[in-house]
C-alpha atoms as a PDB file:
ATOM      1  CA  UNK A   1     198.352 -82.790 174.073  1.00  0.00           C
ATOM      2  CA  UNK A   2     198.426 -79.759 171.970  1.00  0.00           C
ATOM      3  CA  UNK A   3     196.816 -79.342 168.720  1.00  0.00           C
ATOM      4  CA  UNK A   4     196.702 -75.743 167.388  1.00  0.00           C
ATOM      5  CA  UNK A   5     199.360 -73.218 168.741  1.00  0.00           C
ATOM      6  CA  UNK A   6     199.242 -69.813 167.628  1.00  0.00           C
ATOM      7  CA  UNK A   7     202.919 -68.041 167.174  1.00  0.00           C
ATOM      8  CA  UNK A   8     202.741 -64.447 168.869  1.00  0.00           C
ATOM      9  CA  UNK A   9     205.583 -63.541 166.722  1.00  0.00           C
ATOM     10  CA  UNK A  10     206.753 -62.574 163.169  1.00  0.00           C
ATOM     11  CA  UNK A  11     209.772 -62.663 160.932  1.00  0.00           C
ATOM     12  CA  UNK A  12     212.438 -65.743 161.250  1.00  0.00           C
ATOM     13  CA  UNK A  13     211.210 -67.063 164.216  1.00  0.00           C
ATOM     14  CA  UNK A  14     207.814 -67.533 163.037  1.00  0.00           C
ATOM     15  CA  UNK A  15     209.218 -69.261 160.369  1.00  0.00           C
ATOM     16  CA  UNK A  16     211.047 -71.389 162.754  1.00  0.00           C
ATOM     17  CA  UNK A  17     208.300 -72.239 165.134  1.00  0.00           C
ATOM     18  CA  UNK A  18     205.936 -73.075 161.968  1.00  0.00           C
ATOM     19  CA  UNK A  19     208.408 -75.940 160.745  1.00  0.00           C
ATOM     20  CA  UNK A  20     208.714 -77.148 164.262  1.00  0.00           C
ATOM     21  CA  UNK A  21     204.928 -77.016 164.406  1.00  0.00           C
ATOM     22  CA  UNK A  22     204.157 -79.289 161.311  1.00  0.00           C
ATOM     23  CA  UNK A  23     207.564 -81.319 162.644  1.00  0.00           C
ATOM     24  CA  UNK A  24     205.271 -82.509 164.941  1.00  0.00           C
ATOM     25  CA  UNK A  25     202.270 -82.798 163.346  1.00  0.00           C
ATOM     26  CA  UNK A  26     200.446 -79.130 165.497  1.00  0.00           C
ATOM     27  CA  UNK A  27     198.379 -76.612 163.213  1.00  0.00           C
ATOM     28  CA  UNK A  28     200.927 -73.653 163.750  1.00  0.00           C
ATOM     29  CA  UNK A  29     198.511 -69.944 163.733  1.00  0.00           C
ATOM     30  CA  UNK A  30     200.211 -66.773 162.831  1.00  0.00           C
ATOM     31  CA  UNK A  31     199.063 -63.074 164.134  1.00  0.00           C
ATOM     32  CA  UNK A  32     200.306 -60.571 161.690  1.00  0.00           C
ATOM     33  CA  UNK A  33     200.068 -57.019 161.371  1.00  0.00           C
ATOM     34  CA  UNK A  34     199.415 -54.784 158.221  1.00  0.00           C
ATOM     35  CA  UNK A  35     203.044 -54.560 157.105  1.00  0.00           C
ATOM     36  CA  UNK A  36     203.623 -58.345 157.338  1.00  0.00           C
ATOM     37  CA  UNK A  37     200.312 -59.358 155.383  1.00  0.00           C
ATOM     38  CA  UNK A  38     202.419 -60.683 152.435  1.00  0.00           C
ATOM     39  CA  UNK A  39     205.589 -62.136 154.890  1.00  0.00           C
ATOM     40  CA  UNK A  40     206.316 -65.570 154.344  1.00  0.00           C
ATOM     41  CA  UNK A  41     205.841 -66.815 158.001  1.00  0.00           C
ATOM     42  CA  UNK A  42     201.727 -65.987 157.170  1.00  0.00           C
ATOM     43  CA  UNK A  43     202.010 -67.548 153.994  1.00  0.00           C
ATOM     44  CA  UNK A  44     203.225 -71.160 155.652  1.00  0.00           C
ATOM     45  CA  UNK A  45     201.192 -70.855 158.603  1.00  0.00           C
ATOM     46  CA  UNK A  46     197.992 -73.106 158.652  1.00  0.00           C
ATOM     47  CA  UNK A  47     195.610 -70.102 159.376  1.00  0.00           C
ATOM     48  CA  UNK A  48     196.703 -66.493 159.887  1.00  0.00           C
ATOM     49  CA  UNK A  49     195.005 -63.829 161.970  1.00  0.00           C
ATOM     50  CA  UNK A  50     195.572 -59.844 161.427  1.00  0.00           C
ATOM     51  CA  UNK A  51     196.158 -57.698 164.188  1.00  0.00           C
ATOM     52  CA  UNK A  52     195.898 -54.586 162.700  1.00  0.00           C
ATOM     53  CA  UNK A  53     198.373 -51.954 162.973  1.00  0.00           C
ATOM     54  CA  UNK A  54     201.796 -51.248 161.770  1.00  0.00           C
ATOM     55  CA  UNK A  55     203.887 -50.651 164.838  1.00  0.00           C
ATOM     56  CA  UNK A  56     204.655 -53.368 167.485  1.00  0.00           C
ATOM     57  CA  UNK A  57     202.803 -50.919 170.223  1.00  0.00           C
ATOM     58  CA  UNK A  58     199.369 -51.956 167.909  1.00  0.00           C
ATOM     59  CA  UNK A  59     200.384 -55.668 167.448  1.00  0.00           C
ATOM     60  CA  UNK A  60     202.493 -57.584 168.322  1.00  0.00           C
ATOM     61  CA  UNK A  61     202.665 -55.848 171.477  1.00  0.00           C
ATOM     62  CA  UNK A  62     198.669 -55.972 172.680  1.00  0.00           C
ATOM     63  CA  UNK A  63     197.955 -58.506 174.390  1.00  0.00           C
ATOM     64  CA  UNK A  64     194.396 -58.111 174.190  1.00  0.00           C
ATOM     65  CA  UNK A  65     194.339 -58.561 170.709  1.00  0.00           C
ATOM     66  CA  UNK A  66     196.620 -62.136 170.753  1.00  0.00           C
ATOM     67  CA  UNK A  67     194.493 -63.465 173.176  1.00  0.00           C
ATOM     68  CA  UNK A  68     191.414 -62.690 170.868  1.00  0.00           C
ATOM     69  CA  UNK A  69     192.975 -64.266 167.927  1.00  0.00           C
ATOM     70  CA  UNK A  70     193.843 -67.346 170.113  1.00  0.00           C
ATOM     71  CA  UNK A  71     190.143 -67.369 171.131  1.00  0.00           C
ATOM     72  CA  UNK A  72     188.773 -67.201 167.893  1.00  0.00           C
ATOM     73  CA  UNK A  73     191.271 -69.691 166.380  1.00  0.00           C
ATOM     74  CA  UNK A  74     190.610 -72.414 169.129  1.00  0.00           C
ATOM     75  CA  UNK A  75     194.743 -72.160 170.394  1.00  0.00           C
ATOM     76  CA  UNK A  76     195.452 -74.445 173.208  1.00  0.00           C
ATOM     77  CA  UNK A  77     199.361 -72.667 173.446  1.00  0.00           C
ATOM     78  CA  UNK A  78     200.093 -69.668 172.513  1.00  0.00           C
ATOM     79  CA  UNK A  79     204.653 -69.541 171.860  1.00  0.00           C
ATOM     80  CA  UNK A  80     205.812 -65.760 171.892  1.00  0.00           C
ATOM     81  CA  UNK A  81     209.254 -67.037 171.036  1.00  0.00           C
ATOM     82  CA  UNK A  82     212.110 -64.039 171.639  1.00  0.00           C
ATOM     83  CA  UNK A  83     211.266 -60.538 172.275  1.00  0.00           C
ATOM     84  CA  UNK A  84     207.640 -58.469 171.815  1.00  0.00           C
ATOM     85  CA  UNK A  85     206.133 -60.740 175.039  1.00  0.00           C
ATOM     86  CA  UNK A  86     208.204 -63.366 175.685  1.00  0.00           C
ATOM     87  CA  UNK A  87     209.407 -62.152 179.028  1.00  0.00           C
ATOM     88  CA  UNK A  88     205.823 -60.338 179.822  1.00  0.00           C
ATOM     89  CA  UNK A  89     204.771 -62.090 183.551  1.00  0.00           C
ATOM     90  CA  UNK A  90     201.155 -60.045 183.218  1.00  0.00           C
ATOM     91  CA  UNK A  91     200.372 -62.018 179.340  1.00  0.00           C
ATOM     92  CA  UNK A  92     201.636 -64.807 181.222  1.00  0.00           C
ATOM     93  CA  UNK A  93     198.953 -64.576 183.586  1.00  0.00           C
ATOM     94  CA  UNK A  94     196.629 -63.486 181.056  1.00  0.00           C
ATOM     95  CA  UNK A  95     197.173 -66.811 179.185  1.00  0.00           C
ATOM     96  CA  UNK A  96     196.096 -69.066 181.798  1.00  0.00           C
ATOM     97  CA  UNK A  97     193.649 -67.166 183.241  1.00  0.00           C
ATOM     98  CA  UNK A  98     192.257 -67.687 179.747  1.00  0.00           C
ATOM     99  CA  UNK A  99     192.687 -70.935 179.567  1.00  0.00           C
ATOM    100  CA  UNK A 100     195.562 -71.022 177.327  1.00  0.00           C
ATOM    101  CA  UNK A 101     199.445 -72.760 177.929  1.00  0.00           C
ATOM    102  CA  UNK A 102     201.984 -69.721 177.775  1.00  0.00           C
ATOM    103  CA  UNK A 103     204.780 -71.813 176.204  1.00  0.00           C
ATOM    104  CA  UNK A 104     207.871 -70.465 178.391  1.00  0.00           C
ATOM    105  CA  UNK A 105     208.643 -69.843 181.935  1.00  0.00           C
ATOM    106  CA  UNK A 106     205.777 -69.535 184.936  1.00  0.00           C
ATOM    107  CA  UNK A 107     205.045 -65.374 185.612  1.00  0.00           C
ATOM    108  CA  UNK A 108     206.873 -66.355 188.929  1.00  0.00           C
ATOM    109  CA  UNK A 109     209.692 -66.777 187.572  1.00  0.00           C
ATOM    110  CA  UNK A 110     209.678 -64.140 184.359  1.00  0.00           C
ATOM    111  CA  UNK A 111     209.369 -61.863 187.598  1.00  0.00           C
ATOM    112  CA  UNK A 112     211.605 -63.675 189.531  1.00  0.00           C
ATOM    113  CA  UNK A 113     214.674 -63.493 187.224  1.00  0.00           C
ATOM    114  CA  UNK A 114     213.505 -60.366 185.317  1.00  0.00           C
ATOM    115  CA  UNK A 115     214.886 -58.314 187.568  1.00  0.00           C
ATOM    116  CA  UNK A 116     218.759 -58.889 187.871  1.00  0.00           C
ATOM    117  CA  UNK A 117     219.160 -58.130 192.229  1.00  0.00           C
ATOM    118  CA  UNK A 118     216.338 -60.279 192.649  1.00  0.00           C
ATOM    119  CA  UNK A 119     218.254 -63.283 190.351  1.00  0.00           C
ATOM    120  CA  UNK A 120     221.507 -62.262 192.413  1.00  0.00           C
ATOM    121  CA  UNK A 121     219.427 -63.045 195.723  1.00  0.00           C
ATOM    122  CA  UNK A 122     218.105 -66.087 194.073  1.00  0.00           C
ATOM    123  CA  UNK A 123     221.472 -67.381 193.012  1.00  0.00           C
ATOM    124  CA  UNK A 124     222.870 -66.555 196.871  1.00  0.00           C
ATOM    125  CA  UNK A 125     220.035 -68.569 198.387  1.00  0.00           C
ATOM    126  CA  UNK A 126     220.951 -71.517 196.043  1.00  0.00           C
ATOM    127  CA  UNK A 127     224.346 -71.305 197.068  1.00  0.00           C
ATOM    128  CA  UNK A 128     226.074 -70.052 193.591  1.00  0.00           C
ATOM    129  CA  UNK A 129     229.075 -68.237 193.324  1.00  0.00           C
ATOM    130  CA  UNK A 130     227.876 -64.384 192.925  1.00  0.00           C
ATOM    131  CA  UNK A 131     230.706 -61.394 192.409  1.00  0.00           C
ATOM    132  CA  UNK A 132     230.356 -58.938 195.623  1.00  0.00           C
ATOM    133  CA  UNK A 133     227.830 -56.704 194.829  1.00  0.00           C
ATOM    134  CA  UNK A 134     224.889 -54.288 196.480  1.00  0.00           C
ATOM    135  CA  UNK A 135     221.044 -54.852 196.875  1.00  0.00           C
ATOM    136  CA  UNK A 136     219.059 -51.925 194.674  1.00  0.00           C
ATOM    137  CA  UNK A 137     220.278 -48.112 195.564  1.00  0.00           C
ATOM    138  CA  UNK A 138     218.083 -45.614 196.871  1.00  0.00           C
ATOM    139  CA  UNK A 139     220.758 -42.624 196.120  1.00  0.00           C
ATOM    140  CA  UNK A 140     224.334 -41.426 194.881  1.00  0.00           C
ATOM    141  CA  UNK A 141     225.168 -41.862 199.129  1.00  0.00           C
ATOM    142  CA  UNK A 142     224.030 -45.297 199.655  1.00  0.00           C
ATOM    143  CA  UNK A 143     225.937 -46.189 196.262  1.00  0.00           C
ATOM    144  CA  UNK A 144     229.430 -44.861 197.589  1.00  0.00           C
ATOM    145  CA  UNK A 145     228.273 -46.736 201.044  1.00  0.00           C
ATOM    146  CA  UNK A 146     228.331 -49.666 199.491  1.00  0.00           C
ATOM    147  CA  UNK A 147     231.149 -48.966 197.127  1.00  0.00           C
ATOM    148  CA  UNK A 148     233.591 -48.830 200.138  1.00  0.00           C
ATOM    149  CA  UNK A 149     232.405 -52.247 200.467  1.00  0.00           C
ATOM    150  CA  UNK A 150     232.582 -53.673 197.310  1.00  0.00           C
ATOM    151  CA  UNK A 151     235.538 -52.454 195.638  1.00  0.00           C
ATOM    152  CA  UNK A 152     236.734 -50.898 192.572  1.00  0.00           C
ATOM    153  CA  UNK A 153     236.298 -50.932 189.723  1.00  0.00           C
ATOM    154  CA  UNK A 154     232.898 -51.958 189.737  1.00  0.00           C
ATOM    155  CA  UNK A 155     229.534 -52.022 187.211  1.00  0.00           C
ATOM    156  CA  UNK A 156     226.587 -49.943 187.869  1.00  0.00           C
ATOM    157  CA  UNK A 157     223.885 -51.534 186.733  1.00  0.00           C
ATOM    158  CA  UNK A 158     220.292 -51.090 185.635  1.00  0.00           C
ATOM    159  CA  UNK A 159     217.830 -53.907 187.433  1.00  0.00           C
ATOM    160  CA  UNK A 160     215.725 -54.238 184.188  1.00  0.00           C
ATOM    161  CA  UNK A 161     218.463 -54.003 182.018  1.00  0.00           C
ATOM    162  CA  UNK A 162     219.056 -56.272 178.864  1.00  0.00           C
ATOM    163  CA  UNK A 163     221.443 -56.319 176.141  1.00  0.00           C
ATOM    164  CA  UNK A 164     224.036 -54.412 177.195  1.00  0.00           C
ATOM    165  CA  UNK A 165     222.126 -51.067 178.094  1.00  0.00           C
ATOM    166  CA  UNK A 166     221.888 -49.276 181.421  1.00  0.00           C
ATOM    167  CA  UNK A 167     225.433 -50.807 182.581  1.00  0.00           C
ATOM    168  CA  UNK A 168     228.112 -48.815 183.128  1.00  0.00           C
ATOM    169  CA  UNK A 169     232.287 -49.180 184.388  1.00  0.00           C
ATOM    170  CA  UNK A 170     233.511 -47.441 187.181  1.00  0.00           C
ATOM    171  CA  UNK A 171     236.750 -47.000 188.408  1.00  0.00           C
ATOM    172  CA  UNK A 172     236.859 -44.531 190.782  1.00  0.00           C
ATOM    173  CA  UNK A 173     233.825 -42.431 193.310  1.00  0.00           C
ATOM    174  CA  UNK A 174     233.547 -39.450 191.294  1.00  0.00           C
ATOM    175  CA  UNK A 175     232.583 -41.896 188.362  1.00  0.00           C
ATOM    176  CA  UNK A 176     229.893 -43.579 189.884  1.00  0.00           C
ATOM    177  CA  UNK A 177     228.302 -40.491 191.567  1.00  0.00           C
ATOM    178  CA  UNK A 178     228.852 -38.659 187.771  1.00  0.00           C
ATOM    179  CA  UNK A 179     227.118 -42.236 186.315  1.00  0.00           C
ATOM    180  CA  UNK A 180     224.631 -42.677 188.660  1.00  0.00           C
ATOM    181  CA  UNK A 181     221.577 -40.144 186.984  1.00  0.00           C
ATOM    182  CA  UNK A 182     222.667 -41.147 183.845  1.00  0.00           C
ATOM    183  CA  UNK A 183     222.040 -45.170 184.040  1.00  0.00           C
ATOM    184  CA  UNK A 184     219.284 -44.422 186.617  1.00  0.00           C
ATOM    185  CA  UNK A 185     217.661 -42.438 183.487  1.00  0.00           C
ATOM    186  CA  UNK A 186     218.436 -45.223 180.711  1.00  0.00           C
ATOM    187  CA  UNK A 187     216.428 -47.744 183.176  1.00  0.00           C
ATOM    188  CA  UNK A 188     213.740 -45.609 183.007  1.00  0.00           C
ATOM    189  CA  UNK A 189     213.366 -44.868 179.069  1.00  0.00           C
ATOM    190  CA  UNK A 190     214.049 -48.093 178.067  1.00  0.00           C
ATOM    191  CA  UNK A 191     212.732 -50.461 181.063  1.00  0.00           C
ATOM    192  CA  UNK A 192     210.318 -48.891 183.136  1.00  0.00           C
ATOM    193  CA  UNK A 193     212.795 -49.540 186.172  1.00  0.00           C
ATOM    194  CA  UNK A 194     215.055 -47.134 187.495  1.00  0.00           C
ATOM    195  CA  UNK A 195     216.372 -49.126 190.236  1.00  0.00           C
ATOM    196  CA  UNK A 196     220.015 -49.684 190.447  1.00  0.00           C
ATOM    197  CA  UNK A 197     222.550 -51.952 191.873  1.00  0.00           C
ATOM    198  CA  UNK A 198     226.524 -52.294 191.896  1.00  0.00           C
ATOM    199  CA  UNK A 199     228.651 -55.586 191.010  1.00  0.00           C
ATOM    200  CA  UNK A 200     232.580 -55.810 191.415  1.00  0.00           C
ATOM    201  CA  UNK A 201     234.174 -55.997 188.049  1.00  0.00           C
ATOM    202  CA  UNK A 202     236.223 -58.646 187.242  1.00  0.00           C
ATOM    203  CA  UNK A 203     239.239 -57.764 184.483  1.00  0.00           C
ATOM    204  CA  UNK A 204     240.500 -60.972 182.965  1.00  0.00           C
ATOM    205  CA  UNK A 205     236.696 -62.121 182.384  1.00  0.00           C
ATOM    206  CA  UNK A 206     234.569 -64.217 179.813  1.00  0.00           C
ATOM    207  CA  UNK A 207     231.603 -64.548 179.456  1.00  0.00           C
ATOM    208  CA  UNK A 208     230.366 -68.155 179.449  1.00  0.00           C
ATOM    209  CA  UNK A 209     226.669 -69.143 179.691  1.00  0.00           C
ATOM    210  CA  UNK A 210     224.989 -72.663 180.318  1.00  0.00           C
ATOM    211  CA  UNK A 211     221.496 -73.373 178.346  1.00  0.00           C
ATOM    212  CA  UNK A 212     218.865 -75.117 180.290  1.00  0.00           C
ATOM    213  CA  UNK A 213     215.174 -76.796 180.118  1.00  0.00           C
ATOM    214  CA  UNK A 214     213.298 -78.103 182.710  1.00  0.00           C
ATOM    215  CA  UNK A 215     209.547 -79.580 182.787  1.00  0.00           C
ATOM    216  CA  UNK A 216     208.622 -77.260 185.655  1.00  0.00           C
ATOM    217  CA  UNK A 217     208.586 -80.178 188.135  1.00  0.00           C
ATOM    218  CA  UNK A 218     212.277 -79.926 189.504  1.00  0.00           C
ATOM    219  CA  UNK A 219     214.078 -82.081 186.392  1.00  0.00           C
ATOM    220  CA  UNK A 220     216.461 -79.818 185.117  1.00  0.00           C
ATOM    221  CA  UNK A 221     218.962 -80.608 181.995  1.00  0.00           C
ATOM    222  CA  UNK A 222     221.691 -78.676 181.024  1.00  0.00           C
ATOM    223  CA  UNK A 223     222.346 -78.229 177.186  1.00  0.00           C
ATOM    224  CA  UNK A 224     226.036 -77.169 176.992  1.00  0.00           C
ATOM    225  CA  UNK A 225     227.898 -74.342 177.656  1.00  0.00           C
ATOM    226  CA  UNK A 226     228.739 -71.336 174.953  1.00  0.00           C
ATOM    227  CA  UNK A 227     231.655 -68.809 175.270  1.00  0.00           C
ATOM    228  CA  UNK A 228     230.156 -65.275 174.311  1.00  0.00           C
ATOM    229  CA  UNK A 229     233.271 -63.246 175.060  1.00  0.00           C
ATOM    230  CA  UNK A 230     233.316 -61.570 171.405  1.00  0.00           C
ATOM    231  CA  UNK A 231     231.397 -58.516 171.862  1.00  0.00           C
ATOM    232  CA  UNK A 232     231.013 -54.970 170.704  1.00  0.00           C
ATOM    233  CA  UNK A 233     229.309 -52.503 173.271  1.00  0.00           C
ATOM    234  CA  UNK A 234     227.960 -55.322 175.275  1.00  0.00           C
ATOM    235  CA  UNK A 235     226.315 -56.908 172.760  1.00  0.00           C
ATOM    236  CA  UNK A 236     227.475 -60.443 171.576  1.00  0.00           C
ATOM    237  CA  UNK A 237     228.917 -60.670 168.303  1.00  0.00           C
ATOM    238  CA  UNK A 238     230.083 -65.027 168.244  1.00  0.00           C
ATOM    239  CA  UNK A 239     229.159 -67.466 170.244  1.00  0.00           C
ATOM    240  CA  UNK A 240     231.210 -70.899 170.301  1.00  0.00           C
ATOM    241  CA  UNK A 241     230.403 -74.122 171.839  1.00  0.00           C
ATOM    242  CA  UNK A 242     232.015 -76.322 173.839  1.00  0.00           C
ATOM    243  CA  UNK A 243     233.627 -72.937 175.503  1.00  0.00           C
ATOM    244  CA  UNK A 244     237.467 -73.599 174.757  1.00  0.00           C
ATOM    245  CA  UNK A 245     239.997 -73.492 176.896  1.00  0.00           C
ATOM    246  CA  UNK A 246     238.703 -73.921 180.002  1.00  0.00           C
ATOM    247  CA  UNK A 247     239.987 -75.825 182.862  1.00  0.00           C
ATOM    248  CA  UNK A 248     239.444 -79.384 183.234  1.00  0.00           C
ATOM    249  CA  UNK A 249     236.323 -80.022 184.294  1.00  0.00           C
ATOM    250  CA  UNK A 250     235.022 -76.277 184.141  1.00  0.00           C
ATOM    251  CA  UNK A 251     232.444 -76.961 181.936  1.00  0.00           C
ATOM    252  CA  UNK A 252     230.755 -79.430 184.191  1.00  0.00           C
ATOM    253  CA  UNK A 253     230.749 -77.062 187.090  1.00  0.00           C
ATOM    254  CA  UNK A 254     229.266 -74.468 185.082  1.00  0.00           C
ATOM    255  CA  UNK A 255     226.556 -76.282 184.410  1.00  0.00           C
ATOM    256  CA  UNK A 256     225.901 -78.249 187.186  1.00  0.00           C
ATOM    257  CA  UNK A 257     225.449 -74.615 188.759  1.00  0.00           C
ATOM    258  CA  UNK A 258     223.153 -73.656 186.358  1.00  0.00           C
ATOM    259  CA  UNK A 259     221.228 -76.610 186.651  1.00  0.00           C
ATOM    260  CA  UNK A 260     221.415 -75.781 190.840  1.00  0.00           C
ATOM    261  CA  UNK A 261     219.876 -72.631 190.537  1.00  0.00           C
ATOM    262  CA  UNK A 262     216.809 -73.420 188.151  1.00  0.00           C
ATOM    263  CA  UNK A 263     216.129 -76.844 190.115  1.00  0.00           C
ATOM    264  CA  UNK A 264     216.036 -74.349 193.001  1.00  0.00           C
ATOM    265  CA  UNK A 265     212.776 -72.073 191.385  1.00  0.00           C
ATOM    266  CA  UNK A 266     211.699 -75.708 189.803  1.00  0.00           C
ATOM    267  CA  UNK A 267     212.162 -73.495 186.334  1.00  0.00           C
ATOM    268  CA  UNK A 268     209.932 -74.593 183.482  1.00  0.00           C
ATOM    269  CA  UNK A 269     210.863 -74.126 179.746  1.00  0.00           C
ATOM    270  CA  UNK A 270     214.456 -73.127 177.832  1.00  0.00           C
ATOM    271  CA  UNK A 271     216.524 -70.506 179.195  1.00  0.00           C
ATOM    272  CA  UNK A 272     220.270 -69.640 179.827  1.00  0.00           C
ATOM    273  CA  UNK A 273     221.909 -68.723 183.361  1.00  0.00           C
ATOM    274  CA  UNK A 274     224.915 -66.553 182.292  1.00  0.00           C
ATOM    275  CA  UNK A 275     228.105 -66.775 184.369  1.00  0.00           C
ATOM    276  CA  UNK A 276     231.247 -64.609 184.256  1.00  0.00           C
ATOM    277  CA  UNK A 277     234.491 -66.476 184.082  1.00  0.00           C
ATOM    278  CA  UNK A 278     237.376 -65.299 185.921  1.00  0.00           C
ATOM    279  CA  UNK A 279     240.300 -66.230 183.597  1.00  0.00           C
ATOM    280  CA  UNK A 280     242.932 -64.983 186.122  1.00  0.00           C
ATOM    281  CA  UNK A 281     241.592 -67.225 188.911  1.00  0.00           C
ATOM    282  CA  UNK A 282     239.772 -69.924 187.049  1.00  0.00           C
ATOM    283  CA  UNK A 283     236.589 -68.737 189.140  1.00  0.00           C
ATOM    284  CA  UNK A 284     232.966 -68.034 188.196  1.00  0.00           C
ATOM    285  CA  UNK A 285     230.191 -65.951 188.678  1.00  0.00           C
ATOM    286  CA  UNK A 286     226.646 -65.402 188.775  1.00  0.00           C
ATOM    287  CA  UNK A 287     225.680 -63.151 186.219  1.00  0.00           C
ATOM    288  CA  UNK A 288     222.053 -63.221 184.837  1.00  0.00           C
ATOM    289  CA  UNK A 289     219.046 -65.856 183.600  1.00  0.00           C
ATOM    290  CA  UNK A 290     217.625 -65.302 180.384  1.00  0.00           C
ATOM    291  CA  UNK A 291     213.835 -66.724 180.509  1.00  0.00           C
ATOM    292  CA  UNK A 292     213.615 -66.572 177.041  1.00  0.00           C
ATOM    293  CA  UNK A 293     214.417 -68.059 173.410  1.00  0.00           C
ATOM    294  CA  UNK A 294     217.560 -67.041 172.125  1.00  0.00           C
ATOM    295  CA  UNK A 295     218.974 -66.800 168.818  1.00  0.00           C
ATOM    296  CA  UNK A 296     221.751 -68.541 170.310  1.00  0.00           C
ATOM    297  CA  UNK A 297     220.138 -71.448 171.187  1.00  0.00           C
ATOM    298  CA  UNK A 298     220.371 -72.744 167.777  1.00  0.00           C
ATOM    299  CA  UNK A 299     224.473 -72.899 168.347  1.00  0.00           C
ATOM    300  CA  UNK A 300     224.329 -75.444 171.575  1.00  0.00           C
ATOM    301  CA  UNK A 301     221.270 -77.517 170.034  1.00  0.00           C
ATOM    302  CA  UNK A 302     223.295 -77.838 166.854  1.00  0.00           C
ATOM    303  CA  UNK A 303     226.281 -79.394 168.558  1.00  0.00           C
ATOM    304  CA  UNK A 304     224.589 -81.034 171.514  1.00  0.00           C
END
């Protein structure tokens, strides 16, 4: 049983995680650096550790230095909640090569669904419903190659990508080969990957997304399903659960895939597996699995 878990995060969430922490009776351990000295997650935490620095890159970002502050506190967990390192396989490691639970997913399977061809393959294997789509793209060539294939319009898409950059529509050959160096680049400044991949579009689609937990031992529960359809370049703007107007019984397919997929990788921890929902032919499709907290969560666990 923990005891002392120290929150490798700041603002809101800290916050959050602190009040959970004393919920259940845990000494909750902040990190903060220079700029948050005064913040009010360090002022309710139980004992608070400086990093030093003002940028993430010198805080909340190193590693090294959360893993000393866990040390010197006595941490048994370590929770890096959403963002900075939540989705970092390597601190993963680091933590239990430490000694120390990372409170989230196993660096198997941050890798494992980090990358979104390697999720697609993951989802195929367990037998859920995927839109046609390529394997990663070595060139503007292979990309047309497989276009013939797959149909337009279609998404080029980043493999590292998150919230709603390196993704891009095409409709036609000249737009992919004109898109390709472009989202190729974005992958590269803002995820380290530049690999590539192409997914049919579908037009009449929602977006509809199943949260899950499991203990990391094959149980699997499935916490609802939210409708994120409202967005504004890609990037959610409401979230509503139930998801209305779906078909009759929908919902429970939706999540019994979801729950298919992570019993598959015997996923530990919350996440979400994120479908897209073919209005036109009341179909859905693999999208992505989010091995992290969300600030959506709070909607589903509210209601559920």
């Amino acid at each position: 049983m923990f005891e002392k878990i120290l929150i490798a995060n700041r603002g809101e969430i800290a916050v959050r995680i602190i009040h959970a922490c004393h919920d259940l009776g845990l000494e909750a351990v902040a990190v903060y650096a220079d700029d948050d000295a005064d913040a009010l997650f360090v002022q309710l935490a139980d004992e608070a550790i400086a990093l030093g620095g003002d940028a993430p890159a010198d805080s909340y970002l190193r590693s090294d230095k959360i893993l000393a502050a866990a040390r010197q506190c006595g941490a048994d967990a370590i929770i890096p909640g959403y963002g900075f390192l939540s989705e970092n396989a390597s601190f993963a490691e680091q933590c239990a090569e430490a000694g120390i639970t990372f409170v989230g997913p196993t660096p198997s399977q941050l890798r494992q669904f980090g990358l979104k061809h390697e999720a697609r393959a993951l989802a195929s294997a367990a037998n859920v419903p995927l839109t046609p789509g390529s394997g990663l793209l070595d060139s503007v060539a292979h990309a047309l190659e497989e276009a013939k294939r797959v149909g337009f319009p279609l998404m080029l898409k980043s493999t590292a990508g998150g919230g709603g950059i390196g993704m891009t529509r095409c409709d036609s050959a000249d737009e992919l080969a004109e898109a390709f160096a472009t989202v190729k680049r974005l992958g590269e400044q803002f995820f380290n990957d530049a690999g590539l991949f192409i997914e049919r579009f579908v037009e009449e689609a929602r977006h509809v997304e199943v949260q899950i937990v499991g203990d990391g031992l094959g149980t699997v529960a499935a916490l609802g399903e939210r409708d994120c359809s409202l967005q504004r370049r890609n990037q959610k703007v409401l979230e509503e659960t139930p998801a209305p107007n779906l078909p009759a019984g929908m919902a429970e397919e939706l999540c019994a895939a979801a729950i298919k997929l992570a019993k598959a990788v015997s996923y530990r921890s919350a996440g979400t597996v994120e479908f897209v929902y073919d209005s036109e032919a009341e179909r859905f499709y693999f999208l992505e699995v989010n091995t992290r907290l969300q600030v959506e969560h709070g909607v589903t666990e509210q209601v559920w």
